[in-house]
C-alpha atoms as a PDB file:
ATOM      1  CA  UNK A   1       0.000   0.000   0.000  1.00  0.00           C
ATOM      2  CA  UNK A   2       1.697   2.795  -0.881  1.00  0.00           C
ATOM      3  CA  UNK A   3      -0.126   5.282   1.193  1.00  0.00           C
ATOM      4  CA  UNK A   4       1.381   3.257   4.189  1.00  0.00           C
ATOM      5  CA  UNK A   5       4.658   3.305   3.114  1.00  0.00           C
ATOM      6  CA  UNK A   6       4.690   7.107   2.513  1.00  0.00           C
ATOM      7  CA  UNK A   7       3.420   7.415   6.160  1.00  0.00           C
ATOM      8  CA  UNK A   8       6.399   4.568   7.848  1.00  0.00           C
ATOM      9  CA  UNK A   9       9.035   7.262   5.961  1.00  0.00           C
ATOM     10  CA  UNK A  10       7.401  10.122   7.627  1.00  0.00           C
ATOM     11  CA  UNK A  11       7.295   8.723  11.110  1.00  0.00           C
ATOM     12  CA  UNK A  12      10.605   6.271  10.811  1.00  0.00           C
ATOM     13  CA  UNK A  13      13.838   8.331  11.866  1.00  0.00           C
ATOM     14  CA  UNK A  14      13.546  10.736   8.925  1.00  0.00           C
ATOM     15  CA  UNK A  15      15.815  14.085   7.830  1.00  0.00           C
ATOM     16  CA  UNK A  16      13.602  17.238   8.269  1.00  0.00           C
ATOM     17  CA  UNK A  17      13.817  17.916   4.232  1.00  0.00           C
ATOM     18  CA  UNK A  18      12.233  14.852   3.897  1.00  0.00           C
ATOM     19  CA  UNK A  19       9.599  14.944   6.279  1.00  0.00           C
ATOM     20  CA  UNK A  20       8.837  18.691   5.073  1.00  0.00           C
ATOM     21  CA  UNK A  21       8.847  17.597   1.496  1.00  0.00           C
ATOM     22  CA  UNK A  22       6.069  14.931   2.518  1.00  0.00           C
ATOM     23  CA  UNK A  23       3.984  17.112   4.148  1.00  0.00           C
ATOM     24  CA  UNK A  24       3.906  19.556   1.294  1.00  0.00           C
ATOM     25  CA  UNK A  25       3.521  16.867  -1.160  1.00  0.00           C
ATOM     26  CA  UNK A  26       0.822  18.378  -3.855  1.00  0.00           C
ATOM     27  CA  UNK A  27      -2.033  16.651  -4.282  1.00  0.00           C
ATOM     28  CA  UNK A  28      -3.657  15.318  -7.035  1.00  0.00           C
ATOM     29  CA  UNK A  29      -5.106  17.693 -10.213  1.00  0.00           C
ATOM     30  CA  UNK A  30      -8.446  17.401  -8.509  1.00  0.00           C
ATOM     31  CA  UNK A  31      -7.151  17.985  -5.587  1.00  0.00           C
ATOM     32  CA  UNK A  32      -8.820  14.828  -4.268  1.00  0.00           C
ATOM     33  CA  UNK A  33      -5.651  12.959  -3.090  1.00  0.00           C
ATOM     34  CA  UNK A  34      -2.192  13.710  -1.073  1.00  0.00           C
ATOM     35  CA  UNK A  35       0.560  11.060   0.474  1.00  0.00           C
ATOM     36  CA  UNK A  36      -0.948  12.188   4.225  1.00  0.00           C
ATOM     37  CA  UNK A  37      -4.508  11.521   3.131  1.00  0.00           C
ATOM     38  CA  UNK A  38      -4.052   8.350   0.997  1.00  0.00           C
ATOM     39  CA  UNK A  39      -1.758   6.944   4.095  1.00  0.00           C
ATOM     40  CA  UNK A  40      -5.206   7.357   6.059  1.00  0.00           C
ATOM     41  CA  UNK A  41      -7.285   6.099   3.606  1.00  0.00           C
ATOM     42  CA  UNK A  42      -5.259   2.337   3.250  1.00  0.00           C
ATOM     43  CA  UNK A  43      -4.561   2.426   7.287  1.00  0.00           C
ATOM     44  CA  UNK A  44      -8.787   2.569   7.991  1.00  0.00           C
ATOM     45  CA  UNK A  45      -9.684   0.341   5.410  1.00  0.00           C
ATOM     46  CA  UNK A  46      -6.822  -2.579   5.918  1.00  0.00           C
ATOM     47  CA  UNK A  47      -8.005  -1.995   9.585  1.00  0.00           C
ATOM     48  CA  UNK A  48     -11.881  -2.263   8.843  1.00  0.00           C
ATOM     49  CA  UNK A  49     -12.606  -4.539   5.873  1.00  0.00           C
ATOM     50  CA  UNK A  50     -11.986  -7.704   8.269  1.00  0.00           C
ATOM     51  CA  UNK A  51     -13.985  -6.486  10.822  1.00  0.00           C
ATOM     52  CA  UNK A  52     -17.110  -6.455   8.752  1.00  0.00           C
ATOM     53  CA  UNK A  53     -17.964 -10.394   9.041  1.00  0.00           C
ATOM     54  CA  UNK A  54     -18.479  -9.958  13.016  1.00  0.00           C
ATOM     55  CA  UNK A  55     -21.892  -8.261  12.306  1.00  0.00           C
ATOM     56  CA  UNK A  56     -23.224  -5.198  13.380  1.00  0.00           C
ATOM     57  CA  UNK A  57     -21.815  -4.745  16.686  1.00  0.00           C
ATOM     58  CA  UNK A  58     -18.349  -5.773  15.387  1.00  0.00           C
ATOM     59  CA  UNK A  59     -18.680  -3.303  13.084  1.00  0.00           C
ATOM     60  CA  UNK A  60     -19.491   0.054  15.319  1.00  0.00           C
ATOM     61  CA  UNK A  61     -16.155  -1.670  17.261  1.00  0.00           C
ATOM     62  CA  UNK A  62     -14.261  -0.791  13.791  1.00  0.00           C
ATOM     63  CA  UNK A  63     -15.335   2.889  14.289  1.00  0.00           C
ATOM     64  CA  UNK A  64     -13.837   3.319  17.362  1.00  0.00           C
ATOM     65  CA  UNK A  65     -10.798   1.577  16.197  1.00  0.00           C
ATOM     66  CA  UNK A  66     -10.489   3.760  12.782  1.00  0.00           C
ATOM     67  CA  UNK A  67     -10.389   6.984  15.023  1.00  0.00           C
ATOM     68  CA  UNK A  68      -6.996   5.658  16.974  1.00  0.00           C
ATOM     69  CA  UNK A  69      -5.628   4.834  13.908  1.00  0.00           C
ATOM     70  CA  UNK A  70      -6.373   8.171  12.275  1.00  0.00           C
ATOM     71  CA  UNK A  71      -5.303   9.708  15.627  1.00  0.00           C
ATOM     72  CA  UNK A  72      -2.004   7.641  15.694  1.00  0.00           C
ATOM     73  CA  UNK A  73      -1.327   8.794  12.307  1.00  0.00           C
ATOM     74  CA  UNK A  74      -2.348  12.671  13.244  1.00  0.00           C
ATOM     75  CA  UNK A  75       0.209  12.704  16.666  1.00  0.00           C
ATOM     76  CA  UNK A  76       2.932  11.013  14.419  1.00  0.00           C
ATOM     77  CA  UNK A  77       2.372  14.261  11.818  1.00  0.00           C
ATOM     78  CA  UNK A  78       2.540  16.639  14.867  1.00  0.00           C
ATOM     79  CA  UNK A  79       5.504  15.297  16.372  1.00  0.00           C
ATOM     80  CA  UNK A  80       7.620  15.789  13.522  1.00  0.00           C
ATOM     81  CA  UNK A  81       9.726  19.182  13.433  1.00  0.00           C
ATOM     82  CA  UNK A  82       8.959  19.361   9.593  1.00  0.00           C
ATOM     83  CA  UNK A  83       5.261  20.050  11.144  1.00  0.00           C
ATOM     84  CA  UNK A  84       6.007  22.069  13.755  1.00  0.00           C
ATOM     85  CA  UNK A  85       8.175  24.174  11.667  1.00  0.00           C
ATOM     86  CA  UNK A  86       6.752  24.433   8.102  1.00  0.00           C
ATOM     87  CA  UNK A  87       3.063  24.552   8.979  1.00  0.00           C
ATOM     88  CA  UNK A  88       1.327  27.679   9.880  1.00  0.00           C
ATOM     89  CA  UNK A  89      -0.049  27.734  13.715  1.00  0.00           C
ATOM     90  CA  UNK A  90      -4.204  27.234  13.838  1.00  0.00           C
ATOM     91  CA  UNK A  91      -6.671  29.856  16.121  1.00  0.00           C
ATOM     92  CA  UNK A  92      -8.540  26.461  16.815  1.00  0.00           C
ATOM     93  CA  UNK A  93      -8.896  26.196  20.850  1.00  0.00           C
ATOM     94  CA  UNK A  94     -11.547  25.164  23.649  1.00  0.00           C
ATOM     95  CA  UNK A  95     -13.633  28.228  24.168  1.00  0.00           C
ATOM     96  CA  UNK A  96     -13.707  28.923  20.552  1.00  0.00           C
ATOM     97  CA  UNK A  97     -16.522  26.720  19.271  1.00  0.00           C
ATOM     98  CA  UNK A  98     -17.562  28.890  15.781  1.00  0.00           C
ATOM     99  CA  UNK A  99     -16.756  25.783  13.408  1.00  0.00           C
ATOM    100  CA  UNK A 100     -19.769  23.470  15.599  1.00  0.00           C
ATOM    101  CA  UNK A 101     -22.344  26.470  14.169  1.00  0.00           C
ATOM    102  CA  UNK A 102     -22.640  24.430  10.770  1.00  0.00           C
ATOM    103  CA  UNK A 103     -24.019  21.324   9.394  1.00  0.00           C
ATOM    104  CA  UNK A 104     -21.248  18.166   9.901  1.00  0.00           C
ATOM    105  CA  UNK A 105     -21.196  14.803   7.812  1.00  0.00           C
ATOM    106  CA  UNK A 106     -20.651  11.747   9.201  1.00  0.00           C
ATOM    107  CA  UNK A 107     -20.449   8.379   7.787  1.00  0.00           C
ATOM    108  CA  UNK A 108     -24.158   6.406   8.601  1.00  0.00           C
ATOM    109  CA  UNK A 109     -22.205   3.817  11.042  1.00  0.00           C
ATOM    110  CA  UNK A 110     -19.887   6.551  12.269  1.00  0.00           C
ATOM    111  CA  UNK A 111     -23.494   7.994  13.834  1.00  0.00           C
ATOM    112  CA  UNK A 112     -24.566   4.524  15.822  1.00  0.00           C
ATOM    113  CA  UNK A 113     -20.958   3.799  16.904  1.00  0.00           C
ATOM    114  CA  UNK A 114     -21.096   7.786  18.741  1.00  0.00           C
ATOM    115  CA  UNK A 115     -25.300   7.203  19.755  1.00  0.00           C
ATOM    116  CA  UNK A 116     -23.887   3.709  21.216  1.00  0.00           C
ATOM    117  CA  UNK A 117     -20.944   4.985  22.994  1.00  0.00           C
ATOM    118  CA  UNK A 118     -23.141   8.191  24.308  1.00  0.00           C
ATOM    119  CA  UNK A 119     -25.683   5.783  25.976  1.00  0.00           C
ATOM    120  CA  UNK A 120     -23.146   4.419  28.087  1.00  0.00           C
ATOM    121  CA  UNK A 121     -21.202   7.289  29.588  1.00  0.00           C
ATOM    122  CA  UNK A 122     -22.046   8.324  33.142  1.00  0.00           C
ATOM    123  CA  UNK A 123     -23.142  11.710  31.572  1.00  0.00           C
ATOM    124  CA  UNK A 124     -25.703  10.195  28.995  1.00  0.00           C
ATOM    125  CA  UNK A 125     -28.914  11.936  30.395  1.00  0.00           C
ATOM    126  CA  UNK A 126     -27.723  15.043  30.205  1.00  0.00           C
ATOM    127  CA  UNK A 127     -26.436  14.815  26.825  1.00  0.00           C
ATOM    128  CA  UNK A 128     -28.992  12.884  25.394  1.00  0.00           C
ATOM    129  CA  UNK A 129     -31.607  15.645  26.709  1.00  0.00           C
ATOM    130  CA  UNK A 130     -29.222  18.312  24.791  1.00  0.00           C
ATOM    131  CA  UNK A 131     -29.963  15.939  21.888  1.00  0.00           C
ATOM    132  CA  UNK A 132     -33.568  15.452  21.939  1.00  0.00           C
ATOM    133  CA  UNK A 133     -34.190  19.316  22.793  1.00  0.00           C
ATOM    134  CA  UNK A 134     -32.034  20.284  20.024  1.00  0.00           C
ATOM    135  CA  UNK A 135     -33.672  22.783  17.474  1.00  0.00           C
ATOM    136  CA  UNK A 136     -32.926  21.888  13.641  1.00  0.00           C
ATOM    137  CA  UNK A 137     -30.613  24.392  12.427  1.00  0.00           C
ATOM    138  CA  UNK A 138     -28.426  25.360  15.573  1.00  0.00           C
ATOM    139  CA  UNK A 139     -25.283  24.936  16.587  1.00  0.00           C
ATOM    140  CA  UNK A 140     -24.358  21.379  17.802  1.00  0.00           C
ATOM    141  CA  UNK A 141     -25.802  20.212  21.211  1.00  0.00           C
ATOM    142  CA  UNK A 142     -22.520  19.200  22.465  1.00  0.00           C
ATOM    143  CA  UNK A 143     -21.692  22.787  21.836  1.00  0.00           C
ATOM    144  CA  UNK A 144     -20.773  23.783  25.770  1.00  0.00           C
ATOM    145  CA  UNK A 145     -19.463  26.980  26.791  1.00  0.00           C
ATOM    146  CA  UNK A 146     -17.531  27.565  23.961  1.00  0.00           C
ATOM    147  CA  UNK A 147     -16.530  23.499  23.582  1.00  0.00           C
ATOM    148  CA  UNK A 148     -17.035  20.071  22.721  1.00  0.00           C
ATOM    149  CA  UNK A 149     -18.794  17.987  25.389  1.00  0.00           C
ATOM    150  CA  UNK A 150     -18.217  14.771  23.327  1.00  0.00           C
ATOM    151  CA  UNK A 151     -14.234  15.669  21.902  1.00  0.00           C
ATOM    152  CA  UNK A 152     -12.921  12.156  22.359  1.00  0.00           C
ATOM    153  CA  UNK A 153     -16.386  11.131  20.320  1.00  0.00           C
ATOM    154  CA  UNK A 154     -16.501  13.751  17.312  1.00  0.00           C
ATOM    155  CA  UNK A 155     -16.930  12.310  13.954  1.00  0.00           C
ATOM    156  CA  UNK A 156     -13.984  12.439  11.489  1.00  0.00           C
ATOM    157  CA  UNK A 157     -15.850  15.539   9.752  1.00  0.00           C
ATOM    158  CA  UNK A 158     -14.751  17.572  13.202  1.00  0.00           C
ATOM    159  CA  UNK A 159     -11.610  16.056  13.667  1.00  0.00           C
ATOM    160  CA  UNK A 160     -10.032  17.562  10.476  1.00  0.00           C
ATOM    161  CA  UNK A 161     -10.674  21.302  10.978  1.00  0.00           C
ATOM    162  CA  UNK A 162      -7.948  23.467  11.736  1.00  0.00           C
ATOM    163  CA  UNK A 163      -8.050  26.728  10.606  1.00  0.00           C
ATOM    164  CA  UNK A 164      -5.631  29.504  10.724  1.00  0.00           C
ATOM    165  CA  UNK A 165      -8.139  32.472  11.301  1.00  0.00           C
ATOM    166  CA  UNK A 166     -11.046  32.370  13.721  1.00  0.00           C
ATOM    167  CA  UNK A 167     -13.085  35.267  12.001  1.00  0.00           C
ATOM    168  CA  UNK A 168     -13.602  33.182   8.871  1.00  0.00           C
ATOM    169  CA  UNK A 169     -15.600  30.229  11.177  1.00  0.00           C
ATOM    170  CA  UNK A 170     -16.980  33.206  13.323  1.00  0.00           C
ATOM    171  CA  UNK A 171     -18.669  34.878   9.987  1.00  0.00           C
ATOM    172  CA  UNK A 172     -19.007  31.764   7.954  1.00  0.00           C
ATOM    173  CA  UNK A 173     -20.431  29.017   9.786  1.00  0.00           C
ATOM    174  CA  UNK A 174     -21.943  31.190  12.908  1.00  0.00           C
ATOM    175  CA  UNK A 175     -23.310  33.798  10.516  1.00  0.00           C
ATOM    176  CA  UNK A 176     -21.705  37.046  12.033  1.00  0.00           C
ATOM    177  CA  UNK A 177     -21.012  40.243  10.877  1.00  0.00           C
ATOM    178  CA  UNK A 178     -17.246  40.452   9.312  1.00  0.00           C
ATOM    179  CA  UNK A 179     -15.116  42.505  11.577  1.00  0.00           C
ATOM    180  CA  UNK A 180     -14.884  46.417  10.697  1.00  0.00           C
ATOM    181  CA  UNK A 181     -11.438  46.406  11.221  1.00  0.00           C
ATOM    182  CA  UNK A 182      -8.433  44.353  10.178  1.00  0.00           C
ATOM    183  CA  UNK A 183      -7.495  42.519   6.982  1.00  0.00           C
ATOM    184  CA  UNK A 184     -10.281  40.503   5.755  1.00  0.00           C
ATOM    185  CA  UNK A 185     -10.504  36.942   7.265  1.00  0.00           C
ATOM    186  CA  UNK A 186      -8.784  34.281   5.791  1.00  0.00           C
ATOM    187  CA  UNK A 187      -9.891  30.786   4.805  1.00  0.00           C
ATOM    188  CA  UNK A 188      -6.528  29.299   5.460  1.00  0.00           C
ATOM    189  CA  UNK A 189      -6.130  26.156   7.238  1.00  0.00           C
ATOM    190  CA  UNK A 190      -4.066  23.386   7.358  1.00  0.00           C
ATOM    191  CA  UNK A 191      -3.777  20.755   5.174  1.00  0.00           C
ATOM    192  CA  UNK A 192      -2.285  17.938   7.098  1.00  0.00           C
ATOM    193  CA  UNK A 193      -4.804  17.179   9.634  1.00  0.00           C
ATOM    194  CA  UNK A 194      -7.854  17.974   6.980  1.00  0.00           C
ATOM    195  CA  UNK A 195      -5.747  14.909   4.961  1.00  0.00           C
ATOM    196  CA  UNK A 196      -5.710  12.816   7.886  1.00  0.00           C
ATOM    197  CA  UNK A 197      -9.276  12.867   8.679  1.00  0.00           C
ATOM    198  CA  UNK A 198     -10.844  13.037   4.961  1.00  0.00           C
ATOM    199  CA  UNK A 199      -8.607  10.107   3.923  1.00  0.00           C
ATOM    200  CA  UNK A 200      -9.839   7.555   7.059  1.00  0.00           C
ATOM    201  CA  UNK A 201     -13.505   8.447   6.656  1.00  0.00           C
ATOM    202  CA  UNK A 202     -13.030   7.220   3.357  1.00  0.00           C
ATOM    203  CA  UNK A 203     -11.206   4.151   4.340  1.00  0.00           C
ATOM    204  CA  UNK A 204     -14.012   3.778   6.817  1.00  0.00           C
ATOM    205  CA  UNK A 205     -16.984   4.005   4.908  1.00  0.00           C
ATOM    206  CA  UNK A 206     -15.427   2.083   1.328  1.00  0.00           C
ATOM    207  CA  UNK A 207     -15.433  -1.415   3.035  1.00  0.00           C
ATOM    208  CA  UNK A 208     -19.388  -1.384   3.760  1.00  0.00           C
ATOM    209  CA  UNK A 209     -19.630   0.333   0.353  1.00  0.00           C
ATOM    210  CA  UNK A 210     -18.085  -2.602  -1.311  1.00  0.00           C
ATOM    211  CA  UNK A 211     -20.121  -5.431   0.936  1.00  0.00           C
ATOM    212  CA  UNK A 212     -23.083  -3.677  -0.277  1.00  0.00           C
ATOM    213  CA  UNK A 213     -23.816  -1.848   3.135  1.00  0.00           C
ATOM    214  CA  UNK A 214     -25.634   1.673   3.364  1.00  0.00           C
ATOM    215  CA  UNK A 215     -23.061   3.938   4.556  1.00  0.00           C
ATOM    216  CA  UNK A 216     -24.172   6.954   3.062  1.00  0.00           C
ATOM    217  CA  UNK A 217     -22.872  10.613   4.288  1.00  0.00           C
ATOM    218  CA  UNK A 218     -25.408  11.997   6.565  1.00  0.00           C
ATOM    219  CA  UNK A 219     -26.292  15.404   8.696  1.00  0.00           C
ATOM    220  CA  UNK A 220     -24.943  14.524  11.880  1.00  0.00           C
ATOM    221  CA  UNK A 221     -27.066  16.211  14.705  1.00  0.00           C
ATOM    222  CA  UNK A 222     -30.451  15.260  13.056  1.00  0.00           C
ATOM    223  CA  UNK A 223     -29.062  11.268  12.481  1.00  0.00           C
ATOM    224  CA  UNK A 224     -27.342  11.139  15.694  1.00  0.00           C
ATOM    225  CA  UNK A 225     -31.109  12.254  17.397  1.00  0.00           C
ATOM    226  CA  UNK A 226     -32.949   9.990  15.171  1.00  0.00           C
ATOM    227  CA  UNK A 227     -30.967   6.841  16.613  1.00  0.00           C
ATOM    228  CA  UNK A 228     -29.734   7.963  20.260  1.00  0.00           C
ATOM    229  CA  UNK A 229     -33.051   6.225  21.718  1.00  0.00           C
ATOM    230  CA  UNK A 230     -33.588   3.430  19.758  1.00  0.00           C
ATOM    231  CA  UNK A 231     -30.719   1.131  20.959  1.00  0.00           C
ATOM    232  CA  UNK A 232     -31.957  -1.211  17.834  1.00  0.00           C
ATOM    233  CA  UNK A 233     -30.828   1.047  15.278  1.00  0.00           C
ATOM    234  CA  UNK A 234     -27.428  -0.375  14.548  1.00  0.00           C
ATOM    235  CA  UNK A 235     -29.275  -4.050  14.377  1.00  0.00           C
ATOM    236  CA  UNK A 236     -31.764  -2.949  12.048  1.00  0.00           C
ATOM    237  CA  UNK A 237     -29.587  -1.377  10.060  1.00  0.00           C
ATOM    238  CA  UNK A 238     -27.286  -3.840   9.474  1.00  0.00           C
ATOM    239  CA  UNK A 239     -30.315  -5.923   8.431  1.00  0.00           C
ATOM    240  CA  UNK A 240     -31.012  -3.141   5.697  1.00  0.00           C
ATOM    241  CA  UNK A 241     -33.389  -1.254   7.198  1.00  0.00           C
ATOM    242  CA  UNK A 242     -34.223   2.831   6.899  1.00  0.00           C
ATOM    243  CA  UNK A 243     -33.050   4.331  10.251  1.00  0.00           C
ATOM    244  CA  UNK A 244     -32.168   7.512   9.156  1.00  0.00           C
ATOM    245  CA  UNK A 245     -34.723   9.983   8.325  1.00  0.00           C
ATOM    246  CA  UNK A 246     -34.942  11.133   4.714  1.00  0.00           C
ATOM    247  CA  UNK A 247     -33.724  14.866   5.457  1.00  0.00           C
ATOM    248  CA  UNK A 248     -30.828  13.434   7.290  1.00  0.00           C
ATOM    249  CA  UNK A 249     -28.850  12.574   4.072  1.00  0.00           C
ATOM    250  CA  UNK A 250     -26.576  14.185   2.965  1.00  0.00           C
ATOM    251  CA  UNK A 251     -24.519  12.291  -0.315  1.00  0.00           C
ATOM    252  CA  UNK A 252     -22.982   8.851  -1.251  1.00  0.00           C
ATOM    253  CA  UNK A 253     -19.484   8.820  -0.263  1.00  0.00           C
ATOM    254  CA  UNK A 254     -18.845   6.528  -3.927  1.00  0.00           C
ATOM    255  CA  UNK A 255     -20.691   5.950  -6.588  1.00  0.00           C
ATOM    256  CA  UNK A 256     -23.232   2.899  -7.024  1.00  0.00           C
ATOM    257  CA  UNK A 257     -21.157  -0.670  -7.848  1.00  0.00           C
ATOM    258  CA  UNK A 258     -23.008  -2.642 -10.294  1.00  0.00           C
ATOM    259  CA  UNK A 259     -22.864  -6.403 -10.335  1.00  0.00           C
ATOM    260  CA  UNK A 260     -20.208  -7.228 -12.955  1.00  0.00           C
ATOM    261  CA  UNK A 261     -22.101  -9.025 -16.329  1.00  0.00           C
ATOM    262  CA  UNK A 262     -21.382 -12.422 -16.966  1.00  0.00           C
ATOM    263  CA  UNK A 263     -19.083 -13.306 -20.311  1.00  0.00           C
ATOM    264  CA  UNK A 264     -20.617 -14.089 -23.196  1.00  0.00           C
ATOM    265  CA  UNK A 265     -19.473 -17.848 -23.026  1.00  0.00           C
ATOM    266  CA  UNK A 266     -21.518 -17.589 -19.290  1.00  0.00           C
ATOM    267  CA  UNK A 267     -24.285 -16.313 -20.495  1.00  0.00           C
ATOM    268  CA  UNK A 268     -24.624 -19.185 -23.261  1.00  0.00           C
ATOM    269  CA  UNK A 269     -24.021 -21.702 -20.170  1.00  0.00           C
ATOM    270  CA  UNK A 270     -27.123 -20.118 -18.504  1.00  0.00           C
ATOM    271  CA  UNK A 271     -24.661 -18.939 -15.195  1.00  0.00           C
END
């Protein structure tokens, strides 16, 4: 896998040109791919294709696992001086809270691994009452005093934003007025973790793509309430049923797979 073998370079002893050169890698023409984000990508998938014939519960497990790995990978990044030295420094901090004012994706089994984790923390009352009192459109009910109340939990979605200036989220996603003075704010951020995260929610959701699984992008505040009392929902949906409500989707992480069609020669044999 050659995603993997770009990330053992980075995090193996390593000479700070070469490090830096990885981490400004380009990426693709379509700006899809980048060594950081495809070394995500084959890390969550080696890590969750197998974990798909244990059945539903197995599977939420593989959640949990992809967000070390994707974690691991992240603190390896960070630790290297070619980070700490060629990448701008981000405004992100607790007490901020502007980027949790906007809608967040999350794979479909990304939401029942966090509503199955929530129902057993000491804590779950409270938080589950943020949930169900939660008005559509807000900003996130684990939104508390100015942080997350569910960090170690956050989908991959939240896990990859790191911006440099914290008037672009404060006028973007919480809808305030741009500041009168100052340069205007910037939509710089930083690529590496944004890689990181983008790359294993892909790895994550492409196994139960390929077995024919729903694991469709969806809203995460309005899927997360639609499940967090119905301890079912990851059963039933590994049995194929709807437990997401329609306005909850968001978009197909990859596009349909259709059966492959028989040769000719297979066809005349009637397989």
């Amino acid at each position: 896998m050659a995603g993997l073998a770009i990330l053992a370079a980075m995090t193996a002893p390593f000479t700070a040109e070469s490090a830096l050169s990885t981490i400004r890698a380009p990426r693709s023409r379509d700006g899809r791919s980048s060594p950081i984000k495809d070394a995500a990508f084959d890390a969550v998938q080696a890590m969750v294709a197998p974990a798909l014939a244990g059945g539903a519960e197995a599977a939420l497990d593989a959640v949990g696992q992809a967000y070390a790995v994707a974690e691991a990978i992240w603190a390896d990044i960070r630790a290297t001086p070619a980070y700490a030295f060629g990448t701008a420094k981000a405004a992100c901090g607790k007490g901020c809270g502007w980027c949790c004012h906007q809608r967040v994706g999350a794979a479909a089994v990304e939401v029942l691994h966090i509503a199955r984790q929530l129902r057993l923390r000491p804590d779950a009352d409270t938080l589950i009452a943020r949930l169900d009192a939660w008005p559509t459109g807000r900003a996130c009910a684990f939104l508390v005093d100015g942080a997350c109340a569910i960090y170690e939990l956050r989908p991959f979605k939240c896990r990859g934003l790191y911006q440099l200036d914290a008037r672009w989220c404060m006028t973007t996603y919480a809808k305030l007025d741009v500041p009168l003075f100052g340069p205007p704010p910037s939509h710089d951020y930083q690529a590496p973790p944004k890689d990181v995260f983008d790359g294993a929610v892909f790895g994550l959701a492409l196994p139960f793509h390929r077995a024919g699984r729903d694991c469709a992008g969806v809203d995460f505040m309005p899927a997360l309430k639609a499940v967090i009392n119905r301890p079912d929902a990851a059963a039933r949906w590994w049995r194929g049923e709807k437990v997401f409500p329609a306005e909850a989707h968001l978009h197909d992480w990859f596009p349909s797979i259709k059966p492959a069609k028989p040769k000719r020669a297979d066809r005349h044999r009637g397989l």
